[in-house]
PDB file of N, CA and C in Angstrom:
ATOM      1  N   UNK A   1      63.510  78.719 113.052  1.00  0.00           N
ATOM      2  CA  UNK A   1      62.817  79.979 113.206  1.00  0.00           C
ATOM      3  C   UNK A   1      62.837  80.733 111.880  1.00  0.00           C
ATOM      4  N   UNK A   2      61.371  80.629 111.596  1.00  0.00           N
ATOM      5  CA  UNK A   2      61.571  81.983 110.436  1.00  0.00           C
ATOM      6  C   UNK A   2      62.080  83.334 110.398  1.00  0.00           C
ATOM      7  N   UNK A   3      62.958  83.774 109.327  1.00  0.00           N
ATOM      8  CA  UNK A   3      63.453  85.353 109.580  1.00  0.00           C
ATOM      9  C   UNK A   3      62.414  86.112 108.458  1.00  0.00           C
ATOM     10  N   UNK A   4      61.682  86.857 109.541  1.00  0.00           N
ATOM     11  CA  UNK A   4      60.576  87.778 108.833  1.00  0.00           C
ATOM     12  C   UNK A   4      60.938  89.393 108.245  1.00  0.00           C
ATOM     13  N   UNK A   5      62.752  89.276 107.922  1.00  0.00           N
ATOM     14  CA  UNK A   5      63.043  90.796 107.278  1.00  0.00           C
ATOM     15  C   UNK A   5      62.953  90.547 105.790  1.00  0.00           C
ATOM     16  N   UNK A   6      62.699  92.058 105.659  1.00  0.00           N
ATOM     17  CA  UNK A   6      62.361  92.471 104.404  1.00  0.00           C
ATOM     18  C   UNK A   6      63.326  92.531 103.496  1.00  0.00           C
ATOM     19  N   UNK A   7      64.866  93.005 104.631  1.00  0.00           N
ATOM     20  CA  UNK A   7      66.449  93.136 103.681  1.00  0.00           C
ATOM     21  C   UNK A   7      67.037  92.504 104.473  1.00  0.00           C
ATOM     22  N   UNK A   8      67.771  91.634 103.264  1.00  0.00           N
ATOM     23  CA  UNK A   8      68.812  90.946 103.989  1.00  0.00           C
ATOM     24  C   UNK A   8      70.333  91.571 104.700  1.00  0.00           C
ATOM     25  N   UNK A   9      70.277  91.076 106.089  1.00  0.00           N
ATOM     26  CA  UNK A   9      71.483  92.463 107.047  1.00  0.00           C
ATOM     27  C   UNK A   9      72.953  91.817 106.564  1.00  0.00           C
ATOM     28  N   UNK A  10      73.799  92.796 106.953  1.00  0.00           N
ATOM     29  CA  UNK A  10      75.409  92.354 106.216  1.00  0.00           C
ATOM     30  C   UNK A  10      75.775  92.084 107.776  1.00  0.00           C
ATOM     31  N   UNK A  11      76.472  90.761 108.261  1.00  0.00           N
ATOM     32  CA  UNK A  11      77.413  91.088 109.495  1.00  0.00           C
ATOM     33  C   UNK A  11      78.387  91.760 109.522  1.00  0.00           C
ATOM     34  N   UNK A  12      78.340  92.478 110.596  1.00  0.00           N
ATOM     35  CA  UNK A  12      79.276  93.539 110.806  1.00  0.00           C
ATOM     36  C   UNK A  12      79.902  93.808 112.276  1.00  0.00           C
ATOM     37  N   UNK A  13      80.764  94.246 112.643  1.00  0.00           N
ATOM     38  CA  UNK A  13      81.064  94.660 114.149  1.00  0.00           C
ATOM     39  C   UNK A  13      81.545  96.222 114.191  1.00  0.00           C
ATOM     40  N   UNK A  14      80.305  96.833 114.115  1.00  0.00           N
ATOM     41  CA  UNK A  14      81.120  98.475 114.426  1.00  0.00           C
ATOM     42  C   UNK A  14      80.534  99.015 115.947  1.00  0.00           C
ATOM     43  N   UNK A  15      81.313  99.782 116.344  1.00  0.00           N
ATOM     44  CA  UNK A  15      80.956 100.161 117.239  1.00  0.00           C
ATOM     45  C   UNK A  15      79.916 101.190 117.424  1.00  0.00           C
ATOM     46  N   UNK A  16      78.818 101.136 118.908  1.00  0.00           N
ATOM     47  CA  UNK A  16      78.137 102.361 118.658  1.00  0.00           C
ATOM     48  C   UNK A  16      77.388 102.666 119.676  1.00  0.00           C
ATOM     49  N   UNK A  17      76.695 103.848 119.878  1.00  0.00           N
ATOM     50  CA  UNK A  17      76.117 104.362 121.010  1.00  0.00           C
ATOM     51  C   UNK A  17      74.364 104.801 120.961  1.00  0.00           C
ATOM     52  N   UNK A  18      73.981 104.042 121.888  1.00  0.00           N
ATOM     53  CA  UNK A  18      72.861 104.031 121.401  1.00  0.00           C
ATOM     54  C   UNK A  18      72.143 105.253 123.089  1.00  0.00           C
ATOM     55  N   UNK A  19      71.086 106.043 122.627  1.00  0.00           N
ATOM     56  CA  UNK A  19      70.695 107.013 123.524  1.00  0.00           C
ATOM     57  C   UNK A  19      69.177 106.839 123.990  1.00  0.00           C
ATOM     58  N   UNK A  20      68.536 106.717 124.976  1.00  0.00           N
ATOM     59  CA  UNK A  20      67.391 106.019 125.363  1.00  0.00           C
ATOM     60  C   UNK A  20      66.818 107.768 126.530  1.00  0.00           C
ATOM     61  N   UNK A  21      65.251 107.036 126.668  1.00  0.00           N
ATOM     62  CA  UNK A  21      64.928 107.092 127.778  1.00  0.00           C
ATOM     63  C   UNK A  21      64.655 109.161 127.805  1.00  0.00           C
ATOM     64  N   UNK A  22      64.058 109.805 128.967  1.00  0.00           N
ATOM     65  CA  UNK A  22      63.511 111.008 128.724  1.00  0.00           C
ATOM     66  C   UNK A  22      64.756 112.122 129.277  1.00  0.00           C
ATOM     67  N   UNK A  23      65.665 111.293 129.935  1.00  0.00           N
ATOM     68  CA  UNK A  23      67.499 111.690 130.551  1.00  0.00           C
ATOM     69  C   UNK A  23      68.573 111.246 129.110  1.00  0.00           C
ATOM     70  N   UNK A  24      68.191 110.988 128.293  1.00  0.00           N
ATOM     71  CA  UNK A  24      69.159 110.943 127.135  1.00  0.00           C
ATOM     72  C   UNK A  24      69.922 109.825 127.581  1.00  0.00           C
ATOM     73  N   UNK A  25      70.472 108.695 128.181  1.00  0.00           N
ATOM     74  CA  UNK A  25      71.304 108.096 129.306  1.00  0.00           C
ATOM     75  C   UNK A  25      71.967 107.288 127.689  1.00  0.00           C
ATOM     76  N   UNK A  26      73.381 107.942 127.818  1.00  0.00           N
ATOM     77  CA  UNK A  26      73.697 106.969 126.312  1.00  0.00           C
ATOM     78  C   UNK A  26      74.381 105.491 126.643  1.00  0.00           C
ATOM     79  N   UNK A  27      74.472 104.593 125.577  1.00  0.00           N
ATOM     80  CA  UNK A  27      75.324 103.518 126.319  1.00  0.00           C
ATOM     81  C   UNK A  27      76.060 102.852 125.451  1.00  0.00           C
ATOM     82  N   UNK A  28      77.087 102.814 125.487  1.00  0.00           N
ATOM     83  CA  UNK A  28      77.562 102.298 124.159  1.00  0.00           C
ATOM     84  C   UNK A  28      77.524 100.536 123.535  1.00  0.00           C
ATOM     85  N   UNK A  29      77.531 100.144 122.675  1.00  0.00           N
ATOM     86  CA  UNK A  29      76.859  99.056 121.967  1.00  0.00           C
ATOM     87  C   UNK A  29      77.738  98.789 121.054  1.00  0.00           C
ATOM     88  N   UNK A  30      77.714  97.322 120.040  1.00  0.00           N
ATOM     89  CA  UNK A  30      78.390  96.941 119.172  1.00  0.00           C
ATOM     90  C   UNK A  30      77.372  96.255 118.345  1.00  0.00           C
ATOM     91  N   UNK A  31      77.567  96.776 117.287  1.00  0.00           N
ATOM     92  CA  UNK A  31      76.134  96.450 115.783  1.00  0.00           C
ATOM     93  C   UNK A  31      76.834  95.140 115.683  1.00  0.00           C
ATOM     94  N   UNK A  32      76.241  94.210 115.745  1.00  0.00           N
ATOM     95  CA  UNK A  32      76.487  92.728 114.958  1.00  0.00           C
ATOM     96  C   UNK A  32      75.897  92.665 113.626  1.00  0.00           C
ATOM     97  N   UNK A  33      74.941  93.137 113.504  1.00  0.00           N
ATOM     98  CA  UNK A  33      74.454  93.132 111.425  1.00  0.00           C
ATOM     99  C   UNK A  33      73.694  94.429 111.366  1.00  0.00           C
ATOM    100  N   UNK A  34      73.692  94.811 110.151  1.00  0.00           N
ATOM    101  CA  UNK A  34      72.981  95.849 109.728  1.00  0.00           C
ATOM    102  C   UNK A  34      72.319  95.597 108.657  1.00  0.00           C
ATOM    103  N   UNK A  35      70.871  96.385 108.162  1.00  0.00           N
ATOM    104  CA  UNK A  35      70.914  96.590 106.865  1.00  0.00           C
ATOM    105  C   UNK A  35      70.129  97.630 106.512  1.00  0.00           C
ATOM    106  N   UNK A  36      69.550  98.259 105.592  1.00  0.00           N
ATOM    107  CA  UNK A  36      68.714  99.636 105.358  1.00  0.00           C
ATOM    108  C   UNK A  36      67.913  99.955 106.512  1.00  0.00           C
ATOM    109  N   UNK A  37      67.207  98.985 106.867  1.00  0.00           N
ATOM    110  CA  UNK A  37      65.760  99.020 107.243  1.00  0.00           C
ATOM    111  C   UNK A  37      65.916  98.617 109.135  1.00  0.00           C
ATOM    112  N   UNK A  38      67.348  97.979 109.680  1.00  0.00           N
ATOM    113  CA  UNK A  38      67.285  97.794 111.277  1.00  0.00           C
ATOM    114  C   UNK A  38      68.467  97.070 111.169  1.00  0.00           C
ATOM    115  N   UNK A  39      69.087  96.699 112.806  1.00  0.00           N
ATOM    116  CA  UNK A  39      69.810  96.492 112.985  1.00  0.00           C
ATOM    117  C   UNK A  39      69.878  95.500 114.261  1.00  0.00           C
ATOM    118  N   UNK A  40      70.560  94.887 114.778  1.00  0.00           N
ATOM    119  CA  UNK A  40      71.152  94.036 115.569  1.00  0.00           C
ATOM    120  C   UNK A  40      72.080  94.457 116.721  1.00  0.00           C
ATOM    121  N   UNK A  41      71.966  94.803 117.478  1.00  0.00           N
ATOM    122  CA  UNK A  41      73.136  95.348 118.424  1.00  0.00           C
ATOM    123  C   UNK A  41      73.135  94.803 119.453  1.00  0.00           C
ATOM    124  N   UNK A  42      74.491  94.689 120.156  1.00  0.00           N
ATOM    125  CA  UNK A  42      74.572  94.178 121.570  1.00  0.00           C
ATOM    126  C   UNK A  42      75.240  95.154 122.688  1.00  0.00           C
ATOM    127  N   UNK A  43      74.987  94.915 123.863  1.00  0.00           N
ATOM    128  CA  UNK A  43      75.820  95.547 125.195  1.00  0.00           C
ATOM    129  C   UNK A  43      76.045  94.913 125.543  1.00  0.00           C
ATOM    130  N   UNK A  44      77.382  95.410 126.557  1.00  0.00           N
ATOM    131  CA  UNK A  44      78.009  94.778 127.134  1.00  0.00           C
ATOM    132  C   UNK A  44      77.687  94.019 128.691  1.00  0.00           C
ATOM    133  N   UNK A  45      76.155  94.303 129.170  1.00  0.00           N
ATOM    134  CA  UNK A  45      75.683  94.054 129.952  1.00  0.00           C
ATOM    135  C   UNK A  45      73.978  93.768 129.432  1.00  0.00           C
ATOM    136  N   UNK A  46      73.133  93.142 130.659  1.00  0.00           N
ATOM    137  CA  UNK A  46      71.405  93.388 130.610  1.00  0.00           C
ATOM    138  C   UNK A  46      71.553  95.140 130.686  1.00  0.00           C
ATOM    139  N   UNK A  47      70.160  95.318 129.006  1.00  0.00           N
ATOM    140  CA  UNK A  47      70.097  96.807 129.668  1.00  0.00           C
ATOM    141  C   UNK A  47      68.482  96.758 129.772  1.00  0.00           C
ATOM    142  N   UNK A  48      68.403  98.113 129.985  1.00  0.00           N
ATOM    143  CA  UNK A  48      66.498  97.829 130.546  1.00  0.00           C
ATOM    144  C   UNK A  48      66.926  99.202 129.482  1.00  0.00           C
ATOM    145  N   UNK A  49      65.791  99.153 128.573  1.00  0.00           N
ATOM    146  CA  UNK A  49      65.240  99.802 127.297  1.00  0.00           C
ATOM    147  C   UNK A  49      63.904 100.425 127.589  1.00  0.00           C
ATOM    148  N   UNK A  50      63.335 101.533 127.472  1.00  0.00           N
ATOM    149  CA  UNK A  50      62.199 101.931 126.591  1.00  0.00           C
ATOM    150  C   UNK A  50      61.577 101.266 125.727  1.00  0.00           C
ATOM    151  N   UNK A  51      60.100 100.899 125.995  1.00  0.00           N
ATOM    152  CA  UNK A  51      59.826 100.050 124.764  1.00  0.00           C
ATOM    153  C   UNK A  51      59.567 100.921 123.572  1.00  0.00           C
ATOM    154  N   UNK A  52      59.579 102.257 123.466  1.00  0.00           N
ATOM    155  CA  UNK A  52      59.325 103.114 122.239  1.00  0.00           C
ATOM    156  C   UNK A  52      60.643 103.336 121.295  1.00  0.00           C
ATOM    157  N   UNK A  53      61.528 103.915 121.367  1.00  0.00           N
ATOM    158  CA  UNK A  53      62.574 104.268 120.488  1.00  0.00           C
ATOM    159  C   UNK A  53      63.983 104.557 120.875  1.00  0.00           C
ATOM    160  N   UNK A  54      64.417 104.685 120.323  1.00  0.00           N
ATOM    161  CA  UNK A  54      66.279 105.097 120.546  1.00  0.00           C
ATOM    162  C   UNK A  54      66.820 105.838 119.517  1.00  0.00           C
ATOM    163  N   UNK A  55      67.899 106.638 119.926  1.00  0.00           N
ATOM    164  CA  UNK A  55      68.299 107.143 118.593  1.00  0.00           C
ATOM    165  C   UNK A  55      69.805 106.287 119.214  1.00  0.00           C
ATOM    166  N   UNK A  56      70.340 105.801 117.694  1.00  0.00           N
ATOM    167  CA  UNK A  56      71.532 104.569 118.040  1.00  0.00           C
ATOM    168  C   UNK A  56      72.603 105.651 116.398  1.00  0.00           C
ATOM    169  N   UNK A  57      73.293 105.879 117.134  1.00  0.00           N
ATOM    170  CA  UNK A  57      75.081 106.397 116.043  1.00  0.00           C
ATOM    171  C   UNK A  57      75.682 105.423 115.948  1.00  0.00           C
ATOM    172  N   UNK A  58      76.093 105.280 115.000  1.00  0.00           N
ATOM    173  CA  UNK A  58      77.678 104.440 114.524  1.00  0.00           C
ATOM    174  C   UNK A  58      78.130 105.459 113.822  1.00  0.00           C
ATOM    175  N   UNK A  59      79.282 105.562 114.447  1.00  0.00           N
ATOM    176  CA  UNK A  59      80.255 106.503 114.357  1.00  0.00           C
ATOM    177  C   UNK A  59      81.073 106.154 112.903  1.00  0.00           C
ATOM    178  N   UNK A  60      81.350 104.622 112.769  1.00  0.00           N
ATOM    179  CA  UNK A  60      81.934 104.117 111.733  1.00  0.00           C
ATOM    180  C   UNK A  60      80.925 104.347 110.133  1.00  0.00           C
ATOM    181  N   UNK A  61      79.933 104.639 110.484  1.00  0.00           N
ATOM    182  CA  UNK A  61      78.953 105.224 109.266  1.00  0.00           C
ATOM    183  C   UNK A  61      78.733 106.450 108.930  1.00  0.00           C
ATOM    184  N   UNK A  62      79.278 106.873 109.917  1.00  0.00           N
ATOM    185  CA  UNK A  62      78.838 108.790 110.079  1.00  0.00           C
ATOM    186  C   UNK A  62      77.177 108.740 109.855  1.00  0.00           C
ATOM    187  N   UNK A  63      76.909 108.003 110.495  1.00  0.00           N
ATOM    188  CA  UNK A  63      75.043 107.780 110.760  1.00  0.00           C
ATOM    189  C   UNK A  63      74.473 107.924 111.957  1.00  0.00           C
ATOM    190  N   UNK A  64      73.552 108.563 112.175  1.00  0.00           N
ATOM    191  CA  UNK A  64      72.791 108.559 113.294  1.00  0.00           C
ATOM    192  C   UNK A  64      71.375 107.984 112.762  1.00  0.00           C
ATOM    193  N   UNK A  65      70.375 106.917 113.702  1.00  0.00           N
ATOM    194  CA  UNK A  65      69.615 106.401 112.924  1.00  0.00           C
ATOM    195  C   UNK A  65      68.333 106.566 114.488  1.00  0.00           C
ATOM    196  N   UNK A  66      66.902 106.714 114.210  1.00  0.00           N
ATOM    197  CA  UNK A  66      65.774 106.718 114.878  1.00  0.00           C
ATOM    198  C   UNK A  66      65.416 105.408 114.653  1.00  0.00           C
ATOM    199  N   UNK A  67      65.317 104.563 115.864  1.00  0.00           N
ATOM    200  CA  UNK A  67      65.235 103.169 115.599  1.00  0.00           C
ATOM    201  C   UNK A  67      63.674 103.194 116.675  1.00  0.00           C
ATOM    202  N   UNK A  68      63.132 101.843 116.108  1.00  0.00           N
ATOM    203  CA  UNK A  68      62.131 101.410 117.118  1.00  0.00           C
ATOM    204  C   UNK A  68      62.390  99.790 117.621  1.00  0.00           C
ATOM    205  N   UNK A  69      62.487  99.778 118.956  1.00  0.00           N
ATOM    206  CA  UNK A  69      62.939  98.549 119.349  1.00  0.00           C
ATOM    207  C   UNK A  69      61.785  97.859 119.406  1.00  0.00           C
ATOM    208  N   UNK A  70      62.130  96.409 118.090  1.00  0.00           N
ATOM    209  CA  UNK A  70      61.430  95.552 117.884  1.00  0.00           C
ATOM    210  C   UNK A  70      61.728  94.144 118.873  1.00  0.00           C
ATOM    211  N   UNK A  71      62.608  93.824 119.161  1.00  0.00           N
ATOM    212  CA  UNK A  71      62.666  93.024 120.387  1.00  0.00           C
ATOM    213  C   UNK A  71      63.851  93.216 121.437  1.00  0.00           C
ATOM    214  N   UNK A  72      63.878  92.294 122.486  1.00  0.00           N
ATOM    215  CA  UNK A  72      65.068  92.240 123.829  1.00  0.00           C
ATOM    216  C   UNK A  72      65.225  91.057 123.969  1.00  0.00           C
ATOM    217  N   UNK A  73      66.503  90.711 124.101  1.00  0.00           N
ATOM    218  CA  UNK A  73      66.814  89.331 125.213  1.00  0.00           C
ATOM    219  C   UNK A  73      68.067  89.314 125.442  1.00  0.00           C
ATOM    220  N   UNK A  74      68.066  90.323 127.230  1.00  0.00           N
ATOM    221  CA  UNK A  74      69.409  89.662 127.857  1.00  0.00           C
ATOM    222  C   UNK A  74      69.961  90.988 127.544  1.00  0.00           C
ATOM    223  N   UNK A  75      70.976  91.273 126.903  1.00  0.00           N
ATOM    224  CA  UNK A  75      72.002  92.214 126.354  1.00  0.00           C
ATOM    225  C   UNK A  75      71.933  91.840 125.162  1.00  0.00           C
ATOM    226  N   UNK A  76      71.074  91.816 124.190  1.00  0.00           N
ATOM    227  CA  UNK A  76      71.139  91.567 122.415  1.00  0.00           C
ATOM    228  C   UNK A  76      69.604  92.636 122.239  1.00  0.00           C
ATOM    229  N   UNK A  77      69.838  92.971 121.519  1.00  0.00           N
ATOM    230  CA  UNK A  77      68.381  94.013 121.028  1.00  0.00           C
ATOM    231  C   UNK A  77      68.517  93.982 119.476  1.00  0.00           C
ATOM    232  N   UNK A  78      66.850  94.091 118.827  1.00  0.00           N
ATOM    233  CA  UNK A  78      66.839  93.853 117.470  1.00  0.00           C
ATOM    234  C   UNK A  78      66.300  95.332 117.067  1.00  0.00           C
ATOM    235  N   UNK A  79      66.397  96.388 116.471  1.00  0.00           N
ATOM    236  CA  UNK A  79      65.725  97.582 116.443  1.00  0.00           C
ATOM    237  C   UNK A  79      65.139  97.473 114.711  1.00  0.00           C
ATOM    238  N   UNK A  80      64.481  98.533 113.995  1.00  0.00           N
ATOM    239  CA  UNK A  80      64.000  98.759 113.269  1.00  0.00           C
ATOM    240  C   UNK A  80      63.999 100.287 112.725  1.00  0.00           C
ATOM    241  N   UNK A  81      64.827 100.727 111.579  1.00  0.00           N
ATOM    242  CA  UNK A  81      65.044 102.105 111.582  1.00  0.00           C
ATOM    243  C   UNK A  81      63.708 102.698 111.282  1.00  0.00           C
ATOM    244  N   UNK A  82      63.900 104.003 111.806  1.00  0.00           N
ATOM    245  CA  UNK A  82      62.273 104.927 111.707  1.00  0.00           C
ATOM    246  C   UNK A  82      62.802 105.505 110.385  1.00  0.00           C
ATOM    247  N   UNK A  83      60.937 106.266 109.980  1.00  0.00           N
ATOM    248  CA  UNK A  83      61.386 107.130 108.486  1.00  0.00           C
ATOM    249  C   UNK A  83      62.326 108.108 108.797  1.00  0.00           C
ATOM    250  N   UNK A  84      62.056 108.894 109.819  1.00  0.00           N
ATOM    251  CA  UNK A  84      61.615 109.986 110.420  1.00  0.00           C
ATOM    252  C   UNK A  84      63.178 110.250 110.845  1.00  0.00           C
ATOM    253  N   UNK A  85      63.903 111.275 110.737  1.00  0.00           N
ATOM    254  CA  UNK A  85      65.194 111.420 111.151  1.00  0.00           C
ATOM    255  C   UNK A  85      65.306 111.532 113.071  1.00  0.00           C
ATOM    256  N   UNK A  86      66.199 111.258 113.517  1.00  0.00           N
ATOM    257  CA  UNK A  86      65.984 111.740 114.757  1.00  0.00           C
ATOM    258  C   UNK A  86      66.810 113.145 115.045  1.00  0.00           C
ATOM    259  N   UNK A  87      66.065 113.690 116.540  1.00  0.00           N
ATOM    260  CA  UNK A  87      66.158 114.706 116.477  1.00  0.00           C
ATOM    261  C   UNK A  87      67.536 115.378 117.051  1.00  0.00           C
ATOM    262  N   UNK A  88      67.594 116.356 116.073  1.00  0.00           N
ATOM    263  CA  UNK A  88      69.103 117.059 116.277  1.00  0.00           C
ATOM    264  C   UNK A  88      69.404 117.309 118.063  1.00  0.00           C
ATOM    265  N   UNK A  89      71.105 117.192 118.512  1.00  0.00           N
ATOM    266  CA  UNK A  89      71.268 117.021 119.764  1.00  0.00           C
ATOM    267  C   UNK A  89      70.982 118.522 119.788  1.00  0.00           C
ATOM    268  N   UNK A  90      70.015 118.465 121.493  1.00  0.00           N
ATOM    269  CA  UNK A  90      70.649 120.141 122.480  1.00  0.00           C
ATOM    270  C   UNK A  90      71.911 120.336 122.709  1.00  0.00           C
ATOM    271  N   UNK A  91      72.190 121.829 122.364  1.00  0.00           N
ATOM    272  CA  UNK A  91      73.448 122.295 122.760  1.00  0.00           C
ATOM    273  C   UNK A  91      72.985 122.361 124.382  1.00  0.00           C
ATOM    274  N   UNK A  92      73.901 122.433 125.303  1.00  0.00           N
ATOM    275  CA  UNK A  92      74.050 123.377 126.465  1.00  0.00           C
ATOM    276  C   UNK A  92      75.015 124.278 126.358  1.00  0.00           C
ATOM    277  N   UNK A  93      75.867 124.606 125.216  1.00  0.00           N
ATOM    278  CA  UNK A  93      76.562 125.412 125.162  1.00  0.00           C
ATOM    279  C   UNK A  93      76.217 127.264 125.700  1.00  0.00           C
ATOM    280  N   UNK A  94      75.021 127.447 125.545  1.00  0.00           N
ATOM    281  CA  UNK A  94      74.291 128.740 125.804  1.00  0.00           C
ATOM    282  C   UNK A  94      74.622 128.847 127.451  1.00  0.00           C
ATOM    283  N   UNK A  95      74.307 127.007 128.497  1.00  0.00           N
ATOM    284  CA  UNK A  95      74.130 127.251 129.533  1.00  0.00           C
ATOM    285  C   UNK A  95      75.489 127.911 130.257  1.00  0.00           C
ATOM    286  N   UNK A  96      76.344 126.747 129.334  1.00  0.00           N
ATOM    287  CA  UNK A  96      77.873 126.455 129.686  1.00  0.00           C
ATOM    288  C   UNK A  96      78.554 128.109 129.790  1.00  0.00           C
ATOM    289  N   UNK A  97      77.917 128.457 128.563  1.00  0.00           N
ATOM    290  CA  UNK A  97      79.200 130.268 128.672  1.00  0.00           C
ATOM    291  C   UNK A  97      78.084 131.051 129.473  1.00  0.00           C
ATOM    292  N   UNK A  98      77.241 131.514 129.578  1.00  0.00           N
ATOM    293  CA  UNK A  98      76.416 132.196 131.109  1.00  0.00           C
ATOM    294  C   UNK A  98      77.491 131.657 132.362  1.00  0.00           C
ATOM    295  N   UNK A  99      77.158 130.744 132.613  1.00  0.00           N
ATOM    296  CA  UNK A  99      78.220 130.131 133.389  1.00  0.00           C
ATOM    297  C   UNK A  99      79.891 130.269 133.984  1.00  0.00           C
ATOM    298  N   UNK A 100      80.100 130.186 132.484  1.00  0.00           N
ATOM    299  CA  UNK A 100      81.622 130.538 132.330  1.00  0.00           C
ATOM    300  C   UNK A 100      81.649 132.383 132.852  1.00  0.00           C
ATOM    301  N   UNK A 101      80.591 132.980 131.957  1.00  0.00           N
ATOM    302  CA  UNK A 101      80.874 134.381 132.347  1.00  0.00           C
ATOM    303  C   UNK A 101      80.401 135.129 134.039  1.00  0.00           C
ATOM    304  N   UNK A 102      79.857 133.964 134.512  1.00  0.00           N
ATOM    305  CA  UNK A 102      79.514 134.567 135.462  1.00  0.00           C
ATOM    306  C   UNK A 102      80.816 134.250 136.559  1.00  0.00           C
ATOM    307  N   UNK A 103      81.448 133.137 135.978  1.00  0.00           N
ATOM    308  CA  UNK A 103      82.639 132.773 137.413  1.00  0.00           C
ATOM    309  C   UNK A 103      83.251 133.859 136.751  1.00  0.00           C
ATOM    310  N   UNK A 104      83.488 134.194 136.154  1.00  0.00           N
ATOM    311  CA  UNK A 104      84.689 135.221 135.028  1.00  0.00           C
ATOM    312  C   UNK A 104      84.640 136.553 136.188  1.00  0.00           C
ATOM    313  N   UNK A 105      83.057 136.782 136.018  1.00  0.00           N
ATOM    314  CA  UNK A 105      82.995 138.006 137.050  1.00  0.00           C
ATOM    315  C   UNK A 105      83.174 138.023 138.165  1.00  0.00           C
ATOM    316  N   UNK A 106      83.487 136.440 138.755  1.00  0.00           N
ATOM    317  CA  UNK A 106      83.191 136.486 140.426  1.00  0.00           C
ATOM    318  C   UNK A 106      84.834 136.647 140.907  1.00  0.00           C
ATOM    319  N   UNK A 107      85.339 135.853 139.619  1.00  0.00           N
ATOM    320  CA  UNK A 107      87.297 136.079 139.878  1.00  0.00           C
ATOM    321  C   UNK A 107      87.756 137.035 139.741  1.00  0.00           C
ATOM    322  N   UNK A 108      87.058 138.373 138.862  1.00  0.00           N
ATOM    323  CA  UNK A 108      87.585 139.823 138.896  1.00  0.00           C
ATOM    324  C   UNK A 108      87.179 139.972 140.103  1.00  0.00           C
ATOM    325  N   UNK A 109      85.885 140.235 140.545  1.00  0.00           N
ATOM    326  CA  UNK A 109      85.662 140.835 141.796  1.00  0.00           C
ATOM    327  C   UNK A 109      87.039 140.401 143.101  1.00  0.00           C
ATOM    328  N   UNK A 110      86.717 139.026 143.057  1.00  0.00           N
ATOM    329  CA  UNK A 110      87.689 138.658 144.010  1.00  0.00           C
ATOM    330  C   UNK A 110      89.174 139.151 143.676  1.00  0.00           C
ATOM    331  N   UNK A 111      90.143 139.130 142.765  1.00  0.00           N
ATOM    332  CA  UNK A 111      90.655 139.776 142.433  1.00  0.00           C
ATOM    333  C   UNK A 111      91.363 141.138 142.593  1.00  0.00           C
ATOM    334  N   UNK A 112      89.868 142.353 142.525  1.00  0.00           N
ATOM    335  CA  UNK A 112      89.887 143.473 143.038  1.00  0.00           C
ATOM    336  C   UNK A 112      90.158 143.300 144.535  1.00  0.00           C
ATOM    337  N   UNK A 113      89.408 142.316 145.009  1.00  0.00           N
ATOM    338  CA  UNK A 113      89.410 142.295 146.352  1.00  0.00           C
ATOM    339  C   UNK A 113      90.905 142.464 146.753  1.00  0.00           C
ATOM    340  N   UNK A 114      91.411 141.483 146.728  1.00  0.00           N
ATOM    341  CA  UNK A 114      92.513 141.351 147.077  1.00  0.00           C
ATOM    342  C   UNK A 114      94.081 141.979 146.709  1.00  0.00           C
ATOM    343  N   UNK A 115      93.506 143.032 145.733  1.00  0.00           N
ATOM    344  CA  UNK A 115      94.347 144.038 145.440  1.00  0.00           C
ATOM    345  C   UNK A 115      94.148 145.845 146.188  1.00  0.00           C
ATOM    346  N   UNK A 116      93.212 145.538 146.372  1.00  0.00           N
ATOM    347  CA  UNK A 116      92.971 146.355 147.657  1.00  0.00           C
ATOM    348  C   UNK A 116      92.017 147.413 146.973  1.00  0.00           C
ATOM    349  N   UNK A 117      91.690 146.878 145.656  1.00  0.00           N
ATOM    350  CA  UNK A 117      90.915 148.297 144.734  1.00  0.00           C
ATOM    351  C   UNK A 117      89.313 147.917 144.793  1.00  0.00           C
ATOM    352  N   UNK A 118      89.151 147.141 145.603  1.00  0.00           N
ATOM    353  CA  UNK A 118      87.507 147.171 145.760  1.00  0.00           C
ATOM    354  C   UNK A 118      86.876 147.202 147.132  1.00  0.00           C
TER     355      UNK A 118
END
């Protein structure tokens, strides 16, 4: 079989998490080669992919990379890095403290309650 890359990939085994799909659903993965331009990764199971993109971290690079999945078979995937950075994570932190402040208020109330001052 001909290998039709442009750069030649380094084998490697780092670990990493790759994020799919319009639910973010992450899953974690292990890079078997890398090189500038795409990468090689496996799971630990069959996964069912998006045929459009992923954003895939290795943590061991301090990289986050916009990949386009160029092929599947089984639990092995071949991706292709995008130009294009991918896009910075949503906080829910905004949702999380609304949240936080609203039980905050519901435990004073109760609180009062039960001190006999409300």
């Amino acid at each position: 079989m001909q290998d039709r890359r442009q750069n030649t990939r380094d084998k490697v085994l780092y670990g990493g998490v790759a994020k799919s799909g319009e639910n973010d659903t992450a899953k974690d993965c292990v890079v078997r080669n890398i090189s500038e331009k795409g990468a090689s990764i496996e799971f630990s199971n069959v996964v069912r992919l998006p045929k459009e993109q992923m954003s895939l971290t290795i943590a061991r690079k301090g990289r986050s990379f916009l990949a386009n999945i160029i092929w599947w078979r089984d639990n092995f995937v071949g991706v292709a890095f995008s130009d294009e950075p991918p896009a910075p994570p949503v906080s829910d932190l905004d949702e999380r403290l609304r949240k936080s402040e609203a039980k905050k208020r519901q435990l004073q109330r109760r609180i009062k309650e039960l001190l006999g001052e409300g």
